[in-house]
PDB file of N, CA and C in Angstrom:
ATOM      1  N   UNK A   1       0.805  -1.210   0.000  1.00  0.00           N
ATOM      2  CA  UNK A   1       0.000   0.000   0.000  1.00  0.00           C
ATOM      3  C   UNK A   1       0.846   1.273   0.000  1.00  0.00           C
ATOM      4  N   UNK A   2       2.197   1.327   0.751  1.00  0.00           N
ATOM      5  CA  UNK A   2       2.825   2.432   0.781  1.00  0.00           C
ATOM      6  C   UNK A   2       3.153   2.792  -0.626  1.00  0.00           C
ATOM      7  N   UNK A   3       3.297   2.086  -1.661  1.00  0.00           N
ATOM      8  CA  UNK A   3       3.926   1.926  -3.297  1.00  0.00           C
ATOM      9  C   UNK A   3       2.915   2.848  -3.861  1.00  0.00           C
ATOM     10  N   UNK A   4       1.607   2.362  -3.722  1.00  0.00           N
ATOM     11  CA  UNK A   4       0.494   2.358  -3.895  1.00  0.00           C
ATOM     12  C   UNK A   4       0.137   4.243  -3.471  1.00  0.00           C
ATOM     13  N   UNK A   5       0.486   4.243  -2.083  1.00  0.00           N
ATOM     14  CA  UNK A   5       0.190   6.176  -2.167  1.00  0.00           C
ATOM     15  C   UNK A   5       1.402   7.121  -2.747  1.00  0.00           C
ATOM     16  N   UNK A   6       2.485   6.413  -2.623  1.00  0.00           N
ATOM     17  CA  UNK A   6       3.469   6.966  -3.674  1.00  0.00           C
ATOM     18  C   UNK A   6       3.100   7.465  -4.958  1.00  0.00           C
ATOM     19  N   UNK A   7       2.447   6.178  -5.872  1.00  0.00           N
ATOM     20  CA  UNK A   7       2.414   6.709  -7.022  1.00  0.00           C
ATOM     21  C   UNK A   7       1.055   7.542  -6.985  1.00  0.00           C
ATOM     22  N   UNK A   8      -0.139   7.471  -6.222  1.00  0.00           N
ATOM     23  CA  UNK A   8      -0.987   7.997  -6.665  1.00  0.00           C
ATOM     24  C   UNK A   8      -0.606   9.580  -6.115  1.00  0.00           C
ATOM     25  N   UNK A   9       0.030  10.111  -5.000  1.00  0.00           N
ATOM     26  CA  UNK A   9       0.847  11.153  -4.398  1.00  0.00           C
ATOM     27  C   UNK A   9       1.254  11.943  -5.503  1.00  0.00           C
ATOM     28  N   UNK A  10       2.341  10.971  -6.448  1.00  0.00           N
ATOM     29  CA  UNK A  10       3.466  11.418  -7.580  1.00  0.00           C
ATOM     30  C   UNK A  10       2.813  12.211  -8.617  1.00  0.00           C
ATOM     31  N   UNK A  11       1.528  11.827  -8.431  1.00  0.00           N
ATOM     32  CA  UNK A  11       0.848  12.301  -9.834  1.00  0.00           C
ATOM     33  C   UNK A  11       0.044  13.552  -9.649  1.00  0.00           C
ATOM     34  N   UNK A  12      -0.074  14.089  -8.738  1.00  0.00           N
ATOM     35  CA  UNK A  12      -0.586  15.109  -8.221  1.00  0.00           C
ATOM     36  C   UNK A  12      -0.148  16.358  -8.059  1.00  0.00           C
ATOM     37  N   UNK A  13      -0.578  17.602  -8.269  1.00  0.00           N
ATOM     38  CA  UNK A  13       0.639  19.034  -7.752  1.00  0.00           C
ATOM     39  C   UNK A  13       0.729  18.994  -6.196  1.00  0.00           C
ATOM     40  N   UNK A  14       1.635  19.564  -5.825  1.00  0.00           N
ATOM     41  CA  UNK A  14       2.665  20.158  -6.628  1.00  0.00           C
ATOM     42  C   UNK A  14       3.986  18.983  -7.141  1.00  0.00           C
ATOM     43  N   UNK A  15       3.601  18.072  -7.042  1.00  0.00           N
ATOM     44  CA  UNK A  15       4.736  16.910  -7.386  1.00  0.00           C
ATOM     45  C   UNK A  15       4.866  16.856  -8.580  1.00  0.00           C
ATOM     46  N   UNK A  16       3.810  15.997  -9.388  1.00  0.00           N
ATOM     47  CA  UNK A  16       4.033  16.219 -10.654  1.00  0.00           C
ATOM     48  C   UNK A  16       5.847  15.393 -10.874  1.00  0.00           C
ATOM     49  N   UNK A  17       5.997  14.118 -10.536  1.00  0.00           N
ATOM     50  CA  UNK A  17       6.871  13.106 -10.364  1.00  0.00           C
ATOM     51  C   UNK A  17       6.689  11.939 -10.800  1.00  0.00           C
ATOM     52  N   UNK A  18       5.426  11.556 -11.529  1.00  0.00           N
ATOM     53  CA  UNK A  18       5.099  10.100 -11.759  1.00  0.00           C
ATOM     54  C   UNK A  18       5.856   8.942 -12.691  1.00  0.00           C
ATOM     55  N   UNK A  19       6.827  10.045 -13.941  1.00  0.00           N
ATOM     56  CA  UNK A  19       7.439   8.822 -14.253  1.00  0.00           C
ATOM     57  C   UNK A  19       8.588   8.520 -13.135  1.00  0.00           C
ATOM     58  N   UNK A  20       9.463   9.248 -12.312  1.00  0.00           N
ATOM     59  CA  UNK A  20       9.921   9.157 -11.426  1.00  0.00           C
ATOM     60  C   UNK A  20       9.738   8.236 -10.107  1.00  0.00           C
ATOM     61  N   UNK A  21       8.293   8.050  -9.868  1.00  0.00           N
ATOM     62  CA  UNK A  21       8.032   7.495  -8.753  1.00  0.00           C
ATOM     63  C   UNK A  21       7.868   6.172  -9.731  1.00  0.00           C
ATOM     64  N   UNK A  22       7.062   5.499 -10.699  1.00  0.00           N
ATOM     65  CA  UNK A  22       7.026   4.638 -11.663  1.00  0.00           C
ATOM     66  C   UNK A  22       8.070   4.029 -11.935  1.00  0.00           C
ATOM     67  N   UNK A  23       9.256   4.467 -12.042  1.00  0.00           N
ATOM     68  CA  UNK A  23      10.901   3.548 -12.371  1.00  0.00           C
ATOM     69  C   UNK A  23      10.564   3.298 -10.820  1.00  0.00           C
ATOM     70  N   UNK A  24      10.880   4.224  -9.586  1.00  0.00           N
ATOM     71  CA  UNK A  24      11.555   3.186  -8.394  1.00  0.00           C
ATOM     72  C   UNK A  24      10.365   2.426  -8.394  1.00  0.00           C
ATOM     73  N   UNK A  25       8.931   2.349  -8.497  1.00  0.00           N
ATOM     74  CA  UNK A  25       8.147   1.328  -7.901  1.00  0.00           C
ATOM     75  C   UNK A  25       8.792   0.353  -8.264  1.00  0.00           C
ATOM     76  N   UNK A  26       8.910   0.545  -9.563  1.00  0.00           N
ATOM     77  CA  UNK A  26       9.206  -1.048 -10.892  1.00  0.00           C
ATOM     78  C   UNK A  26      10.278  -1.690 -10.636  1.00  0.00           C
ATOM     79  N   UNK A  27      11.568  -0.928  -9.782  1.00  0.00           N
ATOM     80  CA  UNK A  27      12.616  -1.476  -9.721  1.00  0.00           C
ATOM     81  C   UNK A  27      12.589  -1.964  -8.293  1.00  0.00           C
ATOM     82  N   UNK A  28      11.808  -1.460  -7.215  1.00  0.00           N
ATOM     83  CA  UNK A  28      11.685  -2.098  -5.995  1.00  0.00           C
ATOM     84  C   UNK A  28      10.704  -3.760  -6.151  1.00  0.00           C
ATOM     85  N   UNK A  29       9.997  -3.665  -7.515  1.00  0.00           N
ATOM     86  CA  UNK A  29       9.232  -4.973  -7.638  1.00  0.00           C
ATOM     87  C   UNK A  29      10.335  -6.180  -7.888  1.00  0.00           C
ATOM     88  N   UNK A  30      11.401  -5.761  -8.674  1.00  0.00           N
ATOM     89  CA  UNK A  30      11.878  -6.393  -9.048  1.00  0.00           C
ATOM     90  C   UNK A  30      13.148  -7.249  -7.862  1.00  0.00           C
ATOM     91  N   UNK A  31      13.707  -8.652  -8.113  1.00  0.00           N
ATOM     92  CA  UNK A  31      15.243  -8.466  -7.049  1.00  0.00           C
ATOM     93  C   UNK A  31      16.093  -7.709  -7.328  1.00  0.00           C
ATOM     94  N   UNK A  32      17.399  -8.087  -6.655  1.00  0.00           N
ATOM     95  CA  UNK A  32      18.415  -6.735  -6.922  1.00  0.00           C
ATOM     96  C   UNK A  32      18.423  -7.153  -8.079  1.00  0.00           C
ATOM     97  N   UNK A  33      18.838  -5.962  -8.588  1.00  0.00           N
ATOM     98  CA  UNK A  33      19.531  -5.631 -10.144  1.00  0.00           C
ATOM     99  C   UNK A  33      20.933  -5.913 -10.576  1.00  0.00           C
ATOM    100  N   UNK A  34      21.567  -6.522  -9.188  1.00  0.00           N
ATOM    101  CA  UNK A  34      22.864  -7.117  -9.830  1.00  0.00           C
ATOM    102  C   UNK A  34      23.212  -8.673 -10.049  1.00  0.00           C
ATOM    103  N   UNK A  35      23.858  -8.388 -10.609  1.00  0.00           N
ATOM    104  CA  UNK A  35      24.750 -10.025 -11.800  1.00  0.00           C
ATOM    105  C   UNK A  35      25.281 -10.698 -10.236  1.00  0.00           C
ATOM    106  N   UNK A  36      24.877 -12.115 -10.179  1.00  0.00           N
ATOM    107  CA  UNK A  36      26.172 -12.699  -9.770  1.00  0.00           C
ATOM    108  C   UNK A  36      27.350 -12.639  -9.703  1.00  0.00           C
ATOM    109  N   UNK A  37      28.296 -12.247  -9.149  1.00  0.00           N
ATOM    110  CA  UNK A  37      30.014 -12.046  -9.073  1.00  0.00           C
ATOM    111  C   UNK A  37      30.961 -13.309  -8.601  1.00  0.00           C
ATOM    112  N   UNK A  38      31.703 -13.743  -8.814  1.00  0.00           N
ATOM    113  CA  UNK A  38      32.587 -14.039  -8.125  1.00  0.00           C
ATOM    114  C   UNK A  38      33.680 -13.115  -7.892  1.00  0.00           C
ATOM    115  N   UNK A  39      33.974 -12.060  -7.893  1.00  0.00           N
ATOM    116  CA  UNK A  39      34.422 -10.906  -7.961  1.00  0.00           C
ATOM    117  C   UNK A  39      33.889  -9.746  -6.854  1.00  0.00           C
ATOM    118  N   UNK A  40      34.157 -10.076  -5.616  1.00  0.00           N
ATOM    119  CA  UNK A  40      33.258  -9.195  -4.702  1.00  0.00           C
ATOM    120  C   UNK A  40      33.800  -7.668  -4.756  1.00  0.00           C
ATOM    121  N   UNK A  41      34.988  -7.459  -4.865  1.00  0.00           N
ATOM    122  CA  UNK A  41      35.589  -6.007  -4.855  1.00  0.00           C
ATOM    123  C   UNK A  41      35.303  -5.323  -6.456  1.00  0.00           C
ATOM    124  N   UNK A  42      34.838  -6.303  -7.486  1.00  0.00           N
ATOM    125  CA  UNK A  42      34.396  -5.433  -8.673  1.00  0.00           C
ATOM    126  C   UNK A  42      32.630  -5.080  -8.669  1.00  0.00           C
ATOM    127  N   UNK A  43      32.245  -5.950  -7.486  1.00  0.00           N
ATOM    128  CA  UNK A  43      30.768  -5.600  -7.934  1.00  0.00           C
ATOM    129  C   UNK A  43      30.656  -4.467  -6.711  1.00  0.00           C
ATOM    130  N   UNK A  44      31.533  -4.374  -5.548  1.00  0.00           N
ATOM    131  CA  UNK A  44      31.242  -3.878  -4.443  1.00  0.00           C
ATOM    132  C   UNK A  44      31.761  -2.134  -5.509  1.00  0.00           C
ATOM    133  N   UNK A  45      32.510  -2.337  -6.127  1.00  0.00           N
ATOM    134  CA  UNK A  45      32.695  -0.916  -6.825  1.00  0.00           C
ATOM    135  C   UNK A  45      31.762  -0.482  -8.248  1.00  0.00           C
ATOM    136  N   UNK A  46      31.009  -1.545  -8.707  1.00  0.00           N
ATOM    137  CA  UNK A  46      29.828  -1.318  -9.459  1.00  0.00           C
ATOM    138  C   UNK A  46      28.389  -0.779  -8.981  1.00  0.00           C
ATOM    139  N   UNK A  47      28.914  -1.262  -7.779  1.00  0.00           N
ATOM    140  CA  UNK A  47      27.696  -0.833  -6.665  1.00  0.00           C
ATOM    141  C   UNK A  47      27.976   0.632  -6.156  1.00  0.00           C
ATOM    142  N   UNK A  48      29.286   0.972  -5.751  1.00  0.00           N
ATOM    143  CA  UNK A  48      29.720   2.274  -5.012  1.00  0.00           C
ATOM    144  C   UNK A  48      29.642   3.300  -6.349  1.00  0.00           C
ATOM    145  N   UNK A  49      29.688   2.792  -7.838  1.00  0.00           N
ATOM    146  CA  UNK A  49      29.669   3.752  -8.724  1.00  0.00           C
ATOM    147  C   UNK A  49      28.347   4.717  -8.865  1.00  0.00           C
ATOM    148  N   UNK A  50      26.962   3.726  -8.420  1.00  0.00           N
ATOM    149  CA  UNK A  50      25.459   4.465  -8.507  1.00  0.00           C
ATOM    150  C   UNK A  50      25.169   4.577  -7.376  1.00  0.00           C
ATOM    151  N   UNK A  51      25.534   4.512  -6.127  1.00  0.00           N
ATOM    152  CA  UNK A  51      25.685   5.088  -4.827  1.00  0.00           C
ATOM    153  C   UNK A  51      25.280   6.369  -4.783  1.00  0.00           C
ATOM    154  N   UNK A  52      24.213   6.816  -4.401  1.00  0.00           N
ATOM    155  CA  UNK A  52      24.378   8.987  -4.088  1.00  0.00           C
ATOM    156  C   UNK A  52      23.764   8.959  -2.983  1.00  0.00           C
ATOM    157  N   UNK A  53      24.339  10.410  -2.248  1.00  0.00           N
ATOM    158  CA  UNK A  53      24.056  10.306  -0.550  1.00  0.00           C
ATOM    159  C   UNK A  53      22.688  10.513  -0.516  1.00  0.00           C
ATOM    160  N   UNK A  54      21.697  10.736  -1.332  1.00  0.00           N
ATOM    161  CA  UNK A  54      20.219  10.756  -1.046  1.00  0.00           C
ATOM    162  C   UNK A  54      19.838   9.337  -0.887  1.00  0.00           C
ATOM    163  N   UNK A  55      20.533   8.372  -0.959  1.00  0.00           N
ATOM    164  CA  UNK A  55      20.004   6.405  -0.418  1.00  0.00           C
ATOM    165  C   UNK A  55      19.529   5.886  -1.543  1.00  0.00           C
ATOM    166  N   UNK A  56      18.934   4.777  -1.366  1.00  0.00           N
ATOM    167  CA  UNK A  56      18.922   3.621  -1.914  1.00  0.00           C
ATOM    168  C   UNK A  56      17.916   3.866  -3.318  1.00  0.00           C
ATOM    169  N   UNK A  57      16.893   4.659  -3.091  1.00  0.00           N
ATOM    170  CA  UNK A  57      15.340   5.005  -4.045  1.00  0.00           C
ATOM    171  C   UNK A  57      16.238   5.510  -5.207  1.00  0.00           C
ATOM    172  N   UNK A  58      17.337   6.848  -4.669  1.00  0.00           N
ATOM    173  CA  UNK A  58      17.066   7.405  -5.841  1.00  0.00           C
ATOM    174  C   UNK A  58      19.034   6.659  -6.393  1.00  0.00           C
ATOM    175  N   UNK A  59      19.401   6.170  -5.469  1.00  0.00           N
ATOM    176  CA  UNK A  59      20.164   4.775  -6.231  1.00  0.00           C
ATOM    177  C   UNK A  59      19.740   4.130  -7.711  1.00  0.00           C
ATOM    178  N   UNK A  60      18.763   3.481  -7.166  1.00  0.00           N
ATOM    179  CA  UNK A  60      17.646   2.714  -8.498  1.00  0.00           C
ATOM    180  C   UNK A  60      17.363   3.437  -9.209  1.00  0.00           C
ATOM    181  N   UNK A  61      16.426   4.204  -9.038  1.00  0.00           N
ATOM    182  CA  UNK A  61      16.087   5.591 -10.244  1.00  0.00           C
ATOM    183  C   UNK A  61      17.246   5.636 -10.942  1.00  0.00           C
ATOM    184  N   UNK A  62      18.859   6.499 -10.388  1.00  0.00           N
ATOM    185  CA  UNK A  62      19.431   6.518 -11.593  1.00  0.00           C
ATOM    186  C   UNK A  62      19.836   4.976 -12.538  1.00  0.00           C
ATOM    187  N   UNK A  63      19.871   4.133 -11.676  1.00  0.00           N
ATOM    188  CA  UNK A  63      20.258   2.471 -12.296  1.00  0.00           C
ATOM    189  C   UNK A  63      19.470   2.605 -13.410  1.00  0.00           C
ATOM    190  N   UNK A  64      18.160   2.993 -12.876  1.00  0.00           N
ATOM    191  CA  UNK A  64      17.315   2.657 -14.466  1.00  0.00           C
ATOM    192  C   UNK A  64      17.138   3.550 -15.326  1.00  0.00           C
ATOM    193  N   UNK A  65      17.407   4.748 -15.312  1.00  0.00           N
ATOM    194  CA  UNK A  65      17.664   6.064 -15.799  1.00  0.00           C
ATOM    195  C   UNK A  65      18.812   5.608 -16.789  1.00  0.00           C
ATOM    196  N   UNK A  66      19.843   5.085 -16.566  1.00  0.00           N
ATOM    197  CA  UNK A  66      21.194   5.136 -16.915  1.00  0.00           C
ATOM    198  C   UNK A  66      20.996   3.577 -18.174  1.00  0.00           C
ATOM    199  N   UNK A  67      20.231   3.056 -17.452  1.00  0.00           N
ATOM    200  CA  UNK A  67      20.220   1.567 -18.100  1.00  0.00           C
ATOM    201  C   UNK A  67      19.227   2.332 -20.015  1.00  0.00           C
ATOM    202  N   UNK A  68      17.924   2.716 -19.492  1.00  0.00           N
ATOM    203  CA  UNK A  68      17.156   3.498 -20.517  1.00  0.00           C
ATOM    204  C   UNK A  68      18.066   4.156 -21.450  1.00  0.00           C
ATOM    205  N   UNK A  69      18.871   5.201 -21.330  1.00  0.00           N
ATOM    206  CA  UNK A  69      19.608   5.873 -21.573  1.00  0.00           C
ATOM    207  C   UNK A  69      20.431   5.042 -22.658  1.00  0.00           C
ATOM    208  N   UNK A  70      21.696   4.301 -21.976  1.00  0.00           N
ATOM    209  CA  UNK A  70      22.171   3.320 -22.775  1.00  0.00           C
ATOM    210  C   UNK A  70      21.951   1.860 -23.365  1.00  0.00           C
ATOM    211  N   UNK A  71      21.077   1.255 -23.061  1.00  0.00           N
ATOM    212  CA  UNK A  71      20.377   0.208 -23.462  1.00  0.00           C
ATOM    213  C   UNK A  71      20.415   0.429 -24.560  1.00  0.00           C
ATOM    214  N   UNK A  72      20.631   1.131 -25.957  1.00  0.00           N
ATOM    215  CA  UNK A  72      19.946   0.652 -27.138  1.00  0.00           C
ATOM    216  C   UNK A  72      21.292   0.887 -27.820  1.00  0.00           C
ATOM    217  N   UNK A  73      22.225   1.864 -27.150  1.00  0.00           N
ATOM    218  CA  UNK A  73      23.365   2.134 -27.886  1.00  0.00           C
ATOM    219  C   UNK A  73      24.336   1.765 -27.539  1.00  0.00           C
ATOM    220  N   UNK A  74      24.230   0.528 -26.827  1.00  0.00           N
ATOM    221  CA  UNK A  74      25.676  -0.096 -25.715  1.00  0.00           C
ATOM    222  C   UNK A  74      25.360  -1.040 -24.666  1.00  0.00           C
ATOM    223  N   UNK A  75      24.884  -1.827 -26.087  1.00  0.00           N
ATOM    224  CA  UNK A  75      23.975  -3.370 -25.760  1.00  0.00           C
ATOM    225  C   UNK A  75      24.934  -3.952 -24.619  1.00  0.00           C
ATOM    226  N   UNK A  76      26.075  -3.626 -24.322  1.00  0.00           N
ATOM    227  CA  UNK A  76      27.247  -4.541 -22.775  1.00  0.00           C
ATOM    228  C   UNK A  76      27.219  -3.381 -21.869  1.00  0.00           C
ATOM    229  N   UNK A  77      26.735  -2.420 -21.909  1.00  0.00           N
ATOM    230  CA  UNK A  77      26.200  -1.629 -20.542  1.00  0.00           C
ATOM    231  C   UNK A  77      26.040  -2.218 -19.267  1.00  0.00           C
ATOM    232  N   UNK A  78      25.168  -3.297 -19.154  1.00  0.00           N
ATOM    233  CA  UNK A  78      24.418  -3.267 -18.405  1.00  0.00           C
ATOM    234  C   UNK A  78      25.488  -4.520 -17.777  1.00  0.00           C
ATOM    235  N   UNK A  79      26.076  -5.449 -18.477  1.00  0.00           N
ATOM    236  CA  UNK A  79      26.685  -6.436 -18.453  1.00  0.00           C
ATOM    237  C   UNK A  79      28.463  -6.058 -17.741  1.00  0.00           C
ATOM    238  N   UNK A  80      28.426  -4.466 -18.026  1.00  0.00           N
ATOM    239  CA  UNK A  80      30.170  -4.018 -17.807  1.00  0.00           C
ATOM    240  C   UNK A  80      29.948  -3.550 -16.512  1.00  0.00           C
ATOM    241  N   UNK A  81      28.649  -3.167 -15.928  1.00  0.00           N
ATOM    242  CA  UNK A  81      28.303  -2.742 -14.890  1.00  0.00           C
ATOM    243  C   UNK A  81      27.663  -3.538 -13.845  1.00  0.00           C
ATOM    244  N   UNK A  82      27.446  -4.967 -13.903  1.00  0.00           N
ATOM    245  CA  UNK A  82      27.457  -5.906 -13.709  1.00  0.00           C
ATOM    246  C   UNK A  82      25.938  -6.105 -13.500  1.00  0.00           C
ATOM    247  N   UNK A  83      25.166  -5.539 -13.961  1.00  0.00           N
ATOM    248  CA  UNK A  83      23.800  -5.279 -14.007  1.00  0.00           C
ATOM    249  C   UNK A  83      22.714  -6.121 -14.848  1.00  0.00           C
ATOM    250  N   UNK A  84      21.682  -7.098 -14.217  1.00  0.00           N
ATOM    251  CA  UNK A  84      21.313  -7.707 -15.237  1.00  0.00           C
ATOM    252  C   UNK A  84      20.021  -7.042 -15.910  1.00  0.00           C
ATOM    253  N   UNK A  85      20.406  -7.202 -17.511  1.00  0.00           N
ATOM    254  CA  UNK A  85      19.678  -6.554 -18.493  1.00  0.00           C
ATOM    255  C   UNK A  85      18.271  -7.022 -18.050  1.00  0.00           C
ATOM    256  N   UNK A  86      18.230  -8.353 -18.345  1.00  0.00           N
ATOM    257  CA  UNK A  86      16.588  -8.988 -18.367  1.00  0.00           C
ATOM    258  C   UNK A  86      15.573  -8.511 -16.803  1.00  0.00           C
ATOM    259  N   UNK A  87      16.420  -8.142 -16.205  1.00  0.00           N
ATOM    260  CA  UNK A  87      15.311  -7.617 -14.628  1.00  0.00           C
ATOM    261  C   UNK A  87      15.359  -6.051 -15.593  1.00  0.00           C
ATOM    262  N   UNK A  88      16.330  -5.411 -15.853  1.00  0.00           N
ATOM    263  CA  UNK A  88      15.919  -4.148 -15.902  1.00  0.00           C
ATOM    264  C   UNK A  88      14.896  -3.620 -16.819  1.00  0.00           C
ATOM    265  N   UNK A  89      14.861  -4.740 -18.085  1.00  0.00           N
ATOM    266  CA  UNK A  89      14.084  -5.184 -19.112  1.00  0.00           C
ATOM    267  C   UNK A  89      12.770  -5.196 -18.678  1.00  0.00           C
ATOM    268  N   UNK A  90      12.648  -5.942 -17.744  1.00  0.00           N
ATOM    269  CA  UNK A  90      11.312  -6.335 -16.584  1.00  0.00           C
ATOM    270  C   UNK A  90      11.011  -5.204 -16.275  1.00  0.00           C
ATOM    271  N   UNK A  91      11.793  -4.299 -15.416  1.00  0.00           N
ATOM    272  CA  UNK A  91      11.189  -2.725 -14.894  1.00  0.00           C
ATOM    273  C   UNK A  91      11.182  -1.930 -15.986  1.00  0.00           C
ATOM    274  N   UNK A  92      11.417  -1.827 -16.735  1.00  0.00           N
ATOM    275  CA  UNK A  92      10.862  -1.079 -18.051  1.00  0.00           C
ATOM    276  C   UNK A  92       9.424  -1.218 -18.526  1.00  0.00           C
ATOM    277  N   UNK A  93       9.184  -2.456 -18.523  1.00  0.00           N
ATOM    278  CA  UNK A  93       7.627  -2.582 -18.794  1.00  0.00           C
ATOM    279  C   UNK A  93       6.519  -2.638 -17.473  1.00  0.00           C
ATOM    280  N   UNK A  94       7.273  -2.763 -16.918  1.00  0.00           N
ATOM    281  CA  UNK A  94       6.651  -2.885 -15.808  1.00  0.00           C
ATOM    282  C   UNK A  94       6.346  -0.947 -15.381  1.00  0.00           C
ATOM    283  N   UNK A  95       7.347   0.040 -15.236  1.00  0.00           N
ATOM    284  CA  UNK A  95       7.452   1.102 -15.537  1.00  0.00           C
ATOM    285  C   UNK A  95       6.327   1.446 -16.298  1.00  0.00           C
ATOM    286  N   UNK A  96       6.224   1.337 -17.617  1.00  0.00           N
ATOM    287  CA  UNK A  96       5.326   1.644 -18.648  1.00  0.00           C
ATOM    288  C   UNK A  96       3.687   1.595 -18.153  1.00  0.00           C
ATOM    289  N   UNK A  97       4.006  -0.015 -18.118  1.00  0.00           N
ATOM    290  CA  UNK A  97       2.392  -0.482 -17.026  1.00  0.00           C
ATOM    291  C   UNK A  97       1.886   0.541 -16.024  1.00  0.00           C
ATOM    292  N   UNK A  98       2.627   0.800 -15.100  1.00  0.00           N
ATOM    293  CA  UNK A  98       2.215   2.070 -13.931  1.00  0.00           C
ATOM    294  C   UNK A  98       2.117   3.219 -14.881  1.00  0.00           C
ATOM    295  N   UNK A  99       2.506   3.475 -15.684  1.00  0.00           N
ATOM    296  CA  UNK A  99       2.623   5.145 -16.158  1.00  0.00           C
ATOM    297  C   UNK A  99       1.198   4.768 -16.908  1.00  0.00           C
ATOM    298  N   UNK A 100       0.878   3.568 -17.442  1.00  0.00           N
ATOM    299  CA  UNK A 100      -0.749   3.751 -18.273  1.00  0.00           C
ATOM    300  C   UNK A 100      -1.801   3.803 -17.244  1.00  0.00           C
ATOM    301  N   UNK A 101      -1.291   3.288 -15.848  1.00  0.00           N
ATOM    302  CA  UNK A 101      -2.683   3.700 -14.842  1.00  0.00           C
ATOM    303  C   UNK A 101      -2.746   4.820 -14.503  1.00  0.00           C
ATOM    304  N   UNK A 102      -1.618   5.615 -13.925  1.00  0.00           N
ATOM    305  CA  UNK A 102      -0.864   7.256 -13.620  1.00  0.00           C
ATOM    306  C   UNK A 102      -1.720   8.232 -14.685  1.00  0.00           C
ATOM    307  N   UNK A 103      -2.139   7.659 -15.895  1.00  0.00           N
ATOM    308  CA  UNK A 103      -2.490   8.555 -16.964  1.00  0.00           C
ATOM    309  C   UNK A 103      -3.687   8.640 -17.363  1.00  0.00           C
TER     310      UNK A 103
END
């Protein structure tokens, strides 16, 4: 339910945030967004790279911001960053889905 007054919140003035609140729902639906490692000090610095001191929400936001962004022009993006494509793939439509109720 808390997801739930988020987005209906997001869509409202003065917010006016909904595709915003729509990526983190989609990416909190999802598990983490990272690859398996055997490599703990390369993922622990794949991880410290989308790190920002505002926490974990707007962490994700940019993950999927960044993934959108390069996804079409740098198909090993997601793979160099140790990030798996097919979940983020998942919050993309899943994304979309919330933004057609939001609208």
């Amino acid at each position: 339910a808390p997801l739930t007054r988020l987005l209906l919140l997001s869509a409202e003035e003065p917010h006016s945030c909904a595709a915003e609140a729509a990526a983190v729902c989609a990416m909190l639906s999802l598990q983490a967004p990272w690859l398996p490692s055997q490599n703990k000090d390369r993922l622990a610095t794949c991880k410290e790279s989308f790190a920002v001191y505002e926490g974990d929400l707007v962490t994700l936001l940019n993950i999927y911001r960044q993934y959108e962004t390069y996804r079409q022009s740098d198909q090993e993006w997601a793979k160099r960053h140790l990030l798996n494509a097919k979940l983020l793939d998942r919050a993309l439509r899943v994304k979309q889905q919330l933004g057609m109720y939001l609208s």
